[in-house]
Protein backbone atom coordinates (compact mmCIF):
# COMPACT_ATOMS: atom_id res chain seq x y z
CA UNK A 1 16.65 29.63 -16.50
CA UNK A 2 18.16 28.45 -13.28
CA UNK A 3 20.43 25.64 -13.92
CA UNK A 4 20.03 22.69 -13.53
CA UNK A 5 16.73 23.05 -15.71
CA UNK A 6 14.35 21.55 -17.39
CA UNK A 7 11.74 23.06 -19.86
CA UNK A 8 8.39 20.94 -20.70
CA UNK A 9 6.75 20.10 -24.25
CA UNK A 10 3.62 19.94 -22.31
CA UNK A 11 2.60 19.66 -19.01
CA UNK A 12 -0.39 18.95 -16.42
CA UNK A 13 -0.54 18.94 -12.57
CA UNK A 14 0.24 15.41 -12.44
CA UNK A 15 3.20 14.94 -10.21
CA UNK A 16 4.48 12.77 -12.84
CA UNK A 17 6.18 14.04 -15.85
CA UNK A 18 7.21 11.34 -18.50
CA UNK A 19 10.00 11.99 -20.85
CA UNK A 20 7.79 12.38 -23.88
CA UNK A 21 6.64 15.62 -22.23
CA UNK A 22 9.91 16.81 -22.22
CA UNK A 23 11.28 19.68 -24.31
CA UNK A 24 15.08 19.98 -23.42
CA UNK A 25 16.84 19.25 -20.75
CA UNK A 26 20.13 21.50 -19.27
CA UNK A 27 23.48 19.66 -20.18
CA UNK A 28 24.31 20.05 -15.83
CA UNK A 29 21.01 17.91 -15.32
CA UNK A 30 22.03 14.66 -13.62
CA UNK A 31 20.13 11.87 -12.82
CA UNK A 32 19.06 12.10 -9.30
CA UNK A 33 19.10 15.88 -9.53
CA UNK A 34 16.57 18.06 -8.26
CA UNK A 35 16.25 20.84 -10.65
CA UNK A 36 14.11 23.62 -11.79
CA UNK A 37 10.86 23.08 -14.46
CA UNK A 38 10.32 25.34 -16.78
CA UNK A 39 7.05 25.47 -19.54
CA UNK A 40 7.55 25.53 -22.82
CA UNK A 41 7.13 29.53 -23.43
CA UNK A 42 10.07 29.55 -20.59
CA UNK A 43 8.08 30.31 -17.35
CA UNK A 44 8.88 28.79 -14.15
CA UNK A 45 6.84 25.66 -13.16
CA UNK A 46 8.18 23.99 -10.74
CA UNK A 47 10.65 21.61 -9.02
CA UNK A 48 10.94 18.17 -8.68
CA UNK A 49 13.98 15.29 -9.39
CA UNK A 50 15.16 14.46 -12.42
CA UNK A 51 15.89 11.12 -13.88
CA UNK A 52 16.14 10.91 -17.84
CA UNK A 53 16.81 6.48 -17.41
CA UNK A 54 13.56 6.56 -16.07
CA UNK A 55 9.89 6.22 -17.41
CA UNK A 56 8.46 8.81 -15.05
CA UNK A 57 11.68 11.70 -15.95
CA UNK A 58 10.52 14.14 -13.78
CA UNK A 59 8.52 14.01 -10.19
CA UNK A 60 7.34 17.42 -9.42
CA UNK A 61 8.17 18.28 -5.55
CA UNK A 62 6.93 21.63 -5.51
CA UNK A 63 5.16 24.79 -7.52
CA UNK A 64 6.50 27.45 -5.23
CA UNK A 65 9.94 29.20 -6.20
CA UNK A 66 12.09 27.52 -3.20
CA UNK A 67 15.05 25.34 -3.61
CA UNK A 68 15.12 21.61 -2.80
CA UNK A 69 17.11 21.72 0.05
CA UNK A 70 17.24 20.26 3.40
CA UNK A 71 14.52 23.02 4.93
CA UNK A 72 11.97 21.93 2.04
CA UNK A 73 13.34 18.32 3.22
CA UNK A 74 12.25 18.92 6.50
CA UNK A 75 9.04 20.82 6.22
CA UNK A 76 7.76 18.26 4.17
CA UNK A 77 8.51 15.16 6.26
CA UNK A 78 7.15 17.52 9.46
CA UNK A 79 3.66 18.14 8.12
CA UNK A 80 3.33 14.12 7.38
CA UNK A 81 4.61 13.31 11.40
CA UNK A 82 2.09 16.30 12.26
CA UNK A 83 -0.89 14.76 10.54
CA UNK A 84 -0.66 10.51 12.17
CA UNK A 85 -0.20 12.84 15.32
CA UNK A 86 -3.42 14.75 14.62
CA UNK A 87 -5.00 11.25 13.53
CA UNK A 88 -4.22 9.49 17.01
CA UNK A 89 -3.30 6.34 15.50
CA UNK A 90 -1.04 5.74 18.08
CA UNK A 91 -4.26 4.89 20.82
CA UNK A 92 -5.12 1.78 18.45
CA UNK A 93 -1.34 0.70 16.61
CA UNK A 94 1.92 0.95 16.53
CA UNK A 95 1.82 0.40 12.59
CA UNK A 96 0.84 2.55 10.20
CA UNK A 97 2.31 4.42 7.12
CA UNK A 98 4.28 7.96 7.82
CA UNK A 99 5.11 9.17 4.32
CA UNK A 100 2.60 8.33 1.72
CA UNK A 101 4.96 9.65 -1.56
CA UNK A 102 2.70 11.95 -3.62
CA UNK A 103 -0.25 11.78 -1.08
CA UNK A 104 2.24 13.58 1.56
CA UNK A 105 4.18 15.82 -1.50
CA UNK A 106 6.97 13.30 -1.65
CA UNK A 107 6.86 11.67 -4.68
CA UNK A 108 8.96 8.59 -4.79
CA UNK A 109 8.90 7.97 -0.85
CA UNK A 110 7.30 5.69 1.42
CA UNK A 111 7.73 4.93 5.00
CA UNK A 112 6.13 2.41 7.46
CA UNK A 113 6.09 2.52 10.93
CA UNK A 114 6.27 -0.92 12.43
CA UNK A 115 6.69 -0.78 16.47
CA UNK A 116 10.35 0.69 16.51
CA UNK A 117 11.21 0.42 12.98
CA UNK A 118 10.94 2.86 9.96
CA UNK A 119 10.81 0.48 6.88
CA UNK A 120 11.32 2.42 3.68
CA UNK A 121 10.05 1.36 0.28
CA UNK A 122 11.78 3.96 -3.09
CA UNK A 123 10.82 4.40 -6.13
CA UNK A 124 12.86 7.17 -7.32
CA UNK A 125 17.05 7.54 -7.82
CA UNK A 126 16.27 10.60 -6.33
CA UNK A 127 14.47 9.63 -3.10
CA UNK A 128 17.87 6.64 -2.66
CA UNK A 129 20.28 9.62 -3.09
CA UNK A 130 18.88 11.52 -0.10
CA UNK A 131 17.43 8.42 1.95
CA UNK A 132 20.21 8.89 4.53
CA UNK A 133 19.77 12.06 5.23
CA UNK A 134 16.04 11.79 4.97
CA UNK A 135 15.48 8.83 7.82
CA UNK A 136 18.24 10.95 9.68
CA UNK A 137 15.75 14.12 9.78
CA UNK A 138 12.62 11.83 10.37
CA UNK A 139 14.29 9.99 13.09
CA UNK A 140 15.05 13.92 15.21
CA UNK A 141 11.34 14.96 14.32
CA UNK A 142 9.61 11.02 15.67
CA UNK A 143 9.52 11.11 19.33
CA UNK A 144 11.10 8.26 20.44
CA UNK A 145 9.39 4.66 19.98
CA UNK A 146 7.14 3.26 22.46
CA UNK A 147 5.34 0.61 22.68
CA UNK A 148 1.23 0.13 22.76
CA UNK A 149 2.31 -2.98 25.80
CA UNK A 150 3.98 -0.16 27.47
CA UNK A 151 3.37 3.30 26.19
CA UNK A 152 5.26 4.33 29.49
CA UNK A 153 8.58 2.97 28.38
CA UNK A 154 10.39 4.13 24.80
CA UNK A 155 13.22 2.12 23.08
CA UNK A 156 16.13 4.48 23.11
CA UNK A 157 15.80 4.92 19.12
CA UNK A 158 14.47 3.73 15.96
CA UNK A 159 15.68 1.06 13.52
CA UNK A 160 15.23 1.50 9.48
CA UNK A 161 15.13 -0.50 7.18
CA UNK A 162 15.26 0.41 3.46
CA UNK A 163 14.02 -1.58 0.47
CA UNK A 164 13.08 -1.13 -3.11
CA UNK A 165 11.42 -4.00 -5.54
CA UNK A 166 13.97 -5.13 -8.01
CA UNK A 167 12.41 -3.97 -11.26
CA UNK A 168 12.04 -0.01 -9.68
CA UNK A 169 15.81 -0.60 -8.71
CA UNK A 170 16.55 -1.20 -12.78
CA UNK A 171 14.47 1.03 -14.11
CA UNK A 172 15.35 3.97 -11.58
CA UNK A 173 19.57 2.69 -11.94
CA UNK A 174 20.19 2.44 -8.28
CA UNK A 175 20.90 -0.45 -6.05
CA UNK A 176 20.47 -0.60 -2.53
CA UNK A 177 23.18 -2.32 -0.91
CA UNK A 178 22.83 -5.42 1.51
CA UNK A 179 22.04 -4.14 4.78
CA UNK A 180 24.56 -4.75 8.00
CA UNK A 181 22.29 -5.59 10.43
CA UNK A 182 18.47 -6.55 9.41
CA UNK A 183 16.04 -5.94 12.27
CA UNK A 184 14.19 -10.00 12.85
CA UNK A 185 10.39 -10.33 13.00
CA UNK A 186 8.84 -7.42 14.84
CA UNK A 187 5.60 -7.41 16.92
CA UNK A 188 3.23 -4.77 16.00
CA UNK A 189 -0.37 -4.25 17.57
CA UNK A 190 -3.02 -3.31 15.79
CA UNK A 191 -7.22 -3.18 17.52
CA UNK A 192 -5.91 -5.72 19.85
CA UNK A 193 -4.41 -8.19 17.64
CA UNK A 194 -0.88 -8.59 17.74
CA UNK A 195 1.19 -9.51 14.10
CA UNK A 196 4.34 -10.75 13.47
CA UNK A 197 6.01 -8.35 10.66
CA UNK A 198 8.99 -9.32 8.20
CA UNK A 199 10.27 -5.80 7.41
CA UNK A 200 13.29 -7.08 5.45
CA UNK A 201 11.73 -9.58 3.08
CA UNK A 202 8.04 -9.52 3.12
CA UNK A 203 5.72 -8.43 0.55
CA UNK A 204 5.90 -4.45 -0.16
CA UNK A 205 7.16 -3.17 3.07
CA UNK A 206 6.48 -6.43 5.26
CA UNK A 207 2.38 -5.74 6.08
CA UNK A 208 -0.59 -4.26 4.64
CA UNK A 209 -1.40 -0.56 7.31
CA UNK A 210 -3.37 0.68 4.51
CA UNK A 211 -6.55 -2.30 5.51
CA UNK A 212 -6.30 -1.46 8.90
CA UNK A 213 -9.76 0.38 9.34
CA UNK A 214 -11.46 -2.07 6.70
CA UNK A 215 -9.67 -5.01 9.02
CA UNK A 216 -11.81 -3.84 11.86
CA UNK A 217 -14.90 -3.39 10.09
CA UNK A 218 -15.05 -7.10 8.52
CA UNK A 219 -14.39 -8.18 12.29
CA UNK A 220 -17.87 -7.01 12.79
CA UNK A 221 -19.65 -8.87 10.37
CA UNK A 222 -18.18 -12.34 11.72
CA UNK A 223 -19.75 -13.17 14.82
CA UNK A 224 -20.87 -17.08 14.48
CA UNK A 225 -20.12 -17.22 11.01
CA UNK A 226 -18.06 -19.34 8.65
CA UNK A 227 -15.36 -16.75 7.31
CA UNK A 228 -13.15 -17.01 4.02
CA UNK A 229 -10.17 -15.11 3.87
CA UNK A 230 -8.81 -15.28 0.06
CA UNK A 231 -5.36 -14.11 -0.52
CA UNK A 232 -4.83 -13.93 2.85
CA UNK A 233 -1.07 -13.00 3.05
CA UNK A 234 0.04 -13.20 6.74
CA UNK A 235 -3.56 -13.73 8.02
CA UNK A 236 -4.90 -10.01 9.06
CA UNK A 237 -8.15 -10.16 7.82
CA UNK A 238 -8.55 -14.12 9.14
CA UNK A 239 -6.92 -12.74 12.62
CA UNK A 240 -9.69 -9.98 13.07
CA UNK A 241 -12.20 -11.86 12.07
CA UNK A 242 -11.76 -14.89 14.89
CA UNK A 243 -10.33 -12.66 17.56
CA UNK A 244 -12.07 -9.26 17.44
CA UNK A 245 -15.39 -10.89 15.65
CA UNK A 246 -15.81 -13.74 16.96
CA UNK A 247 -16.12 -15.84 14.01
CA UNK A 248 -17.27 -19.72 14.23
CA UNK A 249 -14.97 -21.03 11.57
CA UNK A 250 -12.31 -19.26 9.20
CA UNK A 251 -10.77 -20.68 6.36
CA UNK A 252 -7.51 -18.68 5.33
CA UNK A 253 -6.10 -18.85 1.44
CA UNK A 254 -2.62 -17.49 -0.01
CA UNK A 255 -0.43 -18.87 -2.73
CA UNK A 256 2.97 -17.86 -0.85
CA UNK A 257 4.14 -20.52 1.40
CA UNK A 258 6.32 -18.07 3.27
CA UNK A 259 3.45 -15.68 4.06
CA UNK A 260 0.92 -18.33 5.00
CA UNK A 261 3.72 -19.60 7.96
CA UNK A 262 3.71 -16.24 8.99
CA UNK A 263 0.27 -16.40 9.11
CA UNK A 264 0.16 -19.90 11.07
CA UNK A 265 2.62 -18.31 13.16
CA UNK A 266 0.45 -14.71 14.00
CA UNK A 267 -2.55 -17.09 14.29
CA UNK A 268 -0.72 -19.46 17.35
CA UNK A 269 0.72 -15.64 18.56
CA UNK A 270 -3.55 -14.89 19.54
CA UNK A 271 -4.00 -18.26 20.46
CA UNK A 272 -6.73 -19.05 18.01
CA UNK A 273 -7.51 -21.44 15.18
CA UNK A 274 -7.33 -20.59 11.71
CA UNK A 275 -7.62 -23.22 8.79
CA UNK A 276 -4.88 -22.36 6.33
CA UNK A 277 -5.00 -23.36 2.68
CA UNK A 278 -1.80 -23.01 0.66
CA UNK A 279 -3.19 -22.83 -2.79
CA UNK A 280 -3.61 -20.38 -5.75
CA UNK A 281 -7.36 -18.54 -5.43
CA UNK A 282 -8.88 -19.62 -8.69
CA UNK A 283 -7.85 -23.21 -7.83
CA UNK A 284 -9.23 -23.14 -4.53
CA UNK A 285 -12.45 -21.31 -5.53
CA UNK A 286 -12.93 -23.85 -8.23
CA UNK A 287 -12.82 -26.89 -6.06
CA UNK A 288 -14.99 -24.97 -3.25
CA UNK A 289 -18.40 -24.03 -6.29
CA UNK A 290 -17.89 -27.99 -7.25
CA UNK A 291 -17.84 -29.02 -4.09
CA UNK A 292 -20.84 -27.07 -3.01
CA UNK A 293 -19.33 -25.27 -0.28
CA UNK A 294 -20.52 -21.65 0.58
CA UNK A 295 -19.22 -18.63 3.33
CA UNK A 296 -20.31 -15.78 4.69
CA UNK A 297 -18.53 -13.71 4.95
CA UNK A 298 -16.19 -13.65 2.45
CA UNK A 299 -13.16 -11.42 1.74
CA UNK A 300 -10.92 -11.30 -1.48
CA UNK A 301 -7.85 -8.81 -1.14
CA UNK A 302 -5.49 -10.29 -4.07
CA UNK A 303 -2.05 -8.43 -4.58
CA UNK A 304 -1.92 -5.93 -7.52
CA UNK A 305 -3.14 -7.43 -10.97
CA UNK A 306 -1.95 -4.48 -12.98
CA UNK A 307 0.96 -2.96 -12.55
CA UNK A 308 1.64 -1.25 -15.60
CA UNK A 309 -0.53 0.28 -18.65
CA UNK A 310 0.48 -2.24 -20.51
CA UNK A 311 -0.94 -4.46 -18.31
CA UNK A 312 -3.91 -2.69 -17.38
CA UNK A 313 -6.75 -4.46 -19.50
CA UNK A 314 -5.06 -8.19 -18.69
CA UNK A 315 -5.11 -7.24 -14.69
CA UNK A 316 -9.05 -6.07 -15.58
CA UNK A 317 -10.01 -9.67 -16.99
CA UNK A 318 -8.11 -11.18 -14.03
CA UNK A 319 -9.99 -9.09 -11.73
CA UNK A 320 -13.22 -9.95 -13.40
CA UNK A 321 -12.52 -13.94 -13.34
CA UNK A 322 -11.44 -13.98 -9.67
CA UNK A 323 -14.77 -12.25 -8.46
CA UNK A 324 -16.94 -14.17 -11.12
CA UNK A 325 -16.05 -17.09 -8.95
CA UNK A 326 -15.57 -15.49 -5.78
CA UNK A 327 -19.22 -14.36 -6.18
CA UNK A 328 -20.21 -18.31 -6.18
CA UNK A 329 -18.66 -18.87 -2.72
CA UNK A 330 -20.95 -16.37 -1.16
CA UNK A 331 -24.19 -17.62 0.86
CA UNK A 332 -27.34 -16.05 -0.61
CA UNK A 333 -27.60 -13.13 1.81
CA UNK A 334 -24.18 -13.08 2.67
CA UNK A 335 -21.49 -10.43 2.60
CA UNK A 336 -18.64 -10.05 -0.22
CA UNK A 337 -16.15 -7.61 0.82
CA UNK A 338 -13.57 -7.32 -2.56
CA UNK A 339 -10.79 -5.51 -2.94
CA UNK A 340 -8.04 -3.79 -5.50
CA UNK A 341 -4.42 -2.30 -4.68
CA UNK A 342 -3.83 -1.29 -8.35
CA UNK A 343 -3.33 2.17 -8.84
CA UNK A 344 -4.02 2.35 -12.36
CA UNK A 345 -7.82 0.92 -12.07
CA UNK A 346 -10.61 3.66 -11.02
CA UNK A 347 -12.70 2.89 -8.75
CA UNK A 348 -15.44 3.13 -11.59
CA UNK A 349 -13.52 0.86 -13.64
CA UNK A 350 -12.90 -1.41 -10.48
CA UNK A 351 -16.61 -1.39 -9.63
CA UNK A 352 -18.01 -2.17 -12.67
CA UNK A 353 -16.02 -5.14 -13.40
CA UNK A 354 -16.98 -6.90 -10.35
CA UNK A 355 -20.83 -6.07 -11.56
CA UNK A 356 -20.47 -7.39 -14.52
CA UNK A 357 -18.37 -10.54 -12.89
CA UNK A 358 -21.36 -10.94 -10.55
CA UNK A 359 -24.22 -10.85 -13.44
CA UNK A 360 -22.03 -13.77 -15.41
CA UNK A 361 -22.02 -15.82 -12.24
CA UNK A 362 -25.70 -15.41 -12.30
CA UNK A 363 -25.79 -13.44 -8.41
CA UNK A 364 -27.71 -10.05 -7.99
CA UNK A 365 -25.67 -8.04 -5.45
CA UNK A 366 -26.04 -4.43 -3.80
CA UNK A 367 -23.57 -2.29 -3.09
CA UNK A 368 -23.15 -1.49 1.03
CA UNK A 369 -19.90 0.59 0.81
CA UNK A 370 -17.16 1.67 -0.35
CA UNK A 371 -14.11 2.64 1.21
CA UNK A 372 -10.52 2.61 0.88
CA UNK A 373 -7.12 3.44 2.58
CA UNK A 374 -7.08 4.88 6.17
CA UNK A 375 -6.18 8.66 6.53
CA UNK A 376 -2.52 7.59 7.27
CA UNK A 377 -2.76 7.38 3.34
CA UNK A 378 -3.58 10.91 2.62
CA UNK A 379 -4.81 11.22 -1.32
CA UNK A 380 -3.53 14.02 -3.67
CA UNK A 381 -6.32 15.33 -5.84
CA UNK A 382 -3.63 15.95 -8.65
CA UNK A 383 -2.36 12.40 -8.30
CA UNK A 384 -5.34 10.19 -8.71
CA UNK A 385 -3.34 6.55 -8.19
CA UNK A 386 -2.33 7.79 -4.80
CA UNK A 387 -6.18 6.48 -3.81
CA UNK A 388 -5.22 3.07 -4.95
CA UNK A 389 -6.65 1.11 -2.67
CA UNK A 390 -10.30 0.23 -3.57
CA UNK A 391 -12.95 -1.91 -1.28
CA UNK A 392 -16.35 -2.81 -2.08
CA UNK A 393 -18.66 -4.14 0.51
CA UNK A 394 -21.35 -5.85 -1.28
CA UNK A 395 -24.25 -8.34 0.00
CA UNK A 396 -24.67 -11.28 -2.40
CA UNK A 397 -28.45 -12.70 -3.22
């Protein structure tokens, strides 16, 4: 065996090796060390980084005998720029996600690109090792930045910005230092609309690319209408909705103060009205069925409900109780467009509890659609959470 090595207990094609799958591990293994996988008869499986502190021990990189070095590094990260190149996302926005971890055979990695930034969100002690020398490569592949107000003139280079969520950061053992200099709000363009983005301190990596196609869709369903936005964050389903669709009336809903004055402040950036509500969903929804008041359309795009196993069945019953009263809002007729962001919950699993939500809240619905990420979020067949994002378009009787 090729040291530093690993040998399995049992394995699958899942990226994601946990440590109960492992058999033995080579003394030289560190954490943060990319090393070679071996099955448990001794033959050679892979390669991927090791971390035995961590839940997931071992993210597979790569079946093919090659050394993780910085030409795999490289290749890699080249295929992903090829691909938004093929995609010509550039013609509509300036955001939209470059690395999509396992989707783009980079487990642990994410990158966003907002206007002239590269915002990067790890999940692996691995990925932070290397992230310097990783944005360094990305940054000589990326043509320089320009922007979609003057696709003539590029910024002389890109900014990054690097972030992990605390609990990833403690259960990976790394700690990404404070940064020198944090870029401020950033204008990206998306259809038209223009968005201010917090890429040091919003949610995630600042703004949601991955709704970007589903965005423009809703638009169309809004002309004249009376629009609710639930869990709005910084307003981009509300913003498409008045300025691409035309809507009559849209009434905008998030719990987190600091996203909904980002969302006051996008709204006053397109120089259109927006009614904001700061409240929690259930609450709001709630007072709207007992006060009689009903929408079309209606979107519901709450943050992830289950973010672990463990958590799984509690983020289900959430899930169900949010759409069992979403459901109510809805004008017989009108359009219910619901979403999920959790990785763990099929699409079959998502589906059916918002059935069964709609048949306790006494509404008979068909299913229009449904879709999910754009292709900036490609989807690995082996790595079935990598399609996390699911939307159902239904129409409400």
């Amino acid at each position: 065996m090729q040291s530093p090595w690993v040998q399995l207990r049992s394995a699958s094609m899942h990226p994601f090796i946990y440590e109960r799958m492992i058999k033995h591990a080579d003394p030289a293994a560190k954490p943060g060390d990319a090393v070679s996988i071996y099955d448990k008869s001794g033959r050679y499986f892979g390669r991927g980084l090791y971390n035995p502190r961590s839940r997931i021990a071992l993210r597979v990189l790569t079946y093919e005998d090659r050394p993780i070095e910085e030409a795999f590094w490289r290749e890699q990260l080249s295929r992903a720029v090829v691909l938004r190149g093929r995609l010509q996302l550039d013609q509509v926005t300036d955001a939209y996600r470059l690395i999509h971890a396992e989707g783009d055979g980079l487990s642990g990695l994410i990158v966003e690109r907002y206007a002239d930034c590269l915002v990067c969100e790890l999940f692996a002690l691995g990925i932070y090792r290397r992230v310097e020398s990783l944005l360094a490569t990305l940054c000589q592949i990326l043509p320089p930045p320009a922007s979609l107000d003057r696709p003539d003139r590029a910024a002389p280079s890109w900014r990054t910005v690097v972030r992990a969520d605390s609990t990833v950061e403690r259960m990976e053992g790394f700690k990404i230092p404070p940064p020198g200099q944090v870029p401020g709000h950033l204008t990206i363009h998306e259809h038209g609309v223009r968005y201010r983005v917090d890429p040091s301190s919003g949610h995630k990596t600042g703004f949601f690319c991955d709704q970007r196609d589903n965005r423009r869709r809703f638009a169309d369903l809004c002309r004249d209408r009376d629009v609710l936005d639930l869990c709005c964050y910084t307003g981009g389903f509300s913003l498409c909705a008045k300025v691409l669709g035309g809507a009559r009336e849209v009434t905008a809903v998030d719990l987190d103060e600091e996203a909904v004055a980002l969302a006051k402040e996008n709204a006053n950036l397109n120089q259109v009205r927006i009614q904001f509500a700061h409240a929690d969903a259930f609450v709001y929804l709630r007072q709207m069925i007992s006060n009689g008041r009903q929408f079309d359309p209606v979107v519901l795009d709450p943050p992830k409900l289950a973010g672990s196993r463990a958590d799984l069945e509690e983020g289900l019953h959430k899930y169900y109780d949010l759409n069992s009263l979403a459901v109510q809002v809805v004008r017989p007729g009108g359009i219910l467009v619901t979403c999920s962001c959790s990785g763990l919950v099929s699409r079959e699993q998502f589906a059916d509890t918002v059935f069964r939500a709609a048949r306790r809240a006494r509404r008979n619905v068909q299913l229009l659609d449904s879709t999910g990420a754009g292709p900036d979020h490609p989807v690995s067949p082996s790595c079935p959470e990598s399609s996390y994002l699911k939307v159902l378009w239904l129409r409400v009787l």
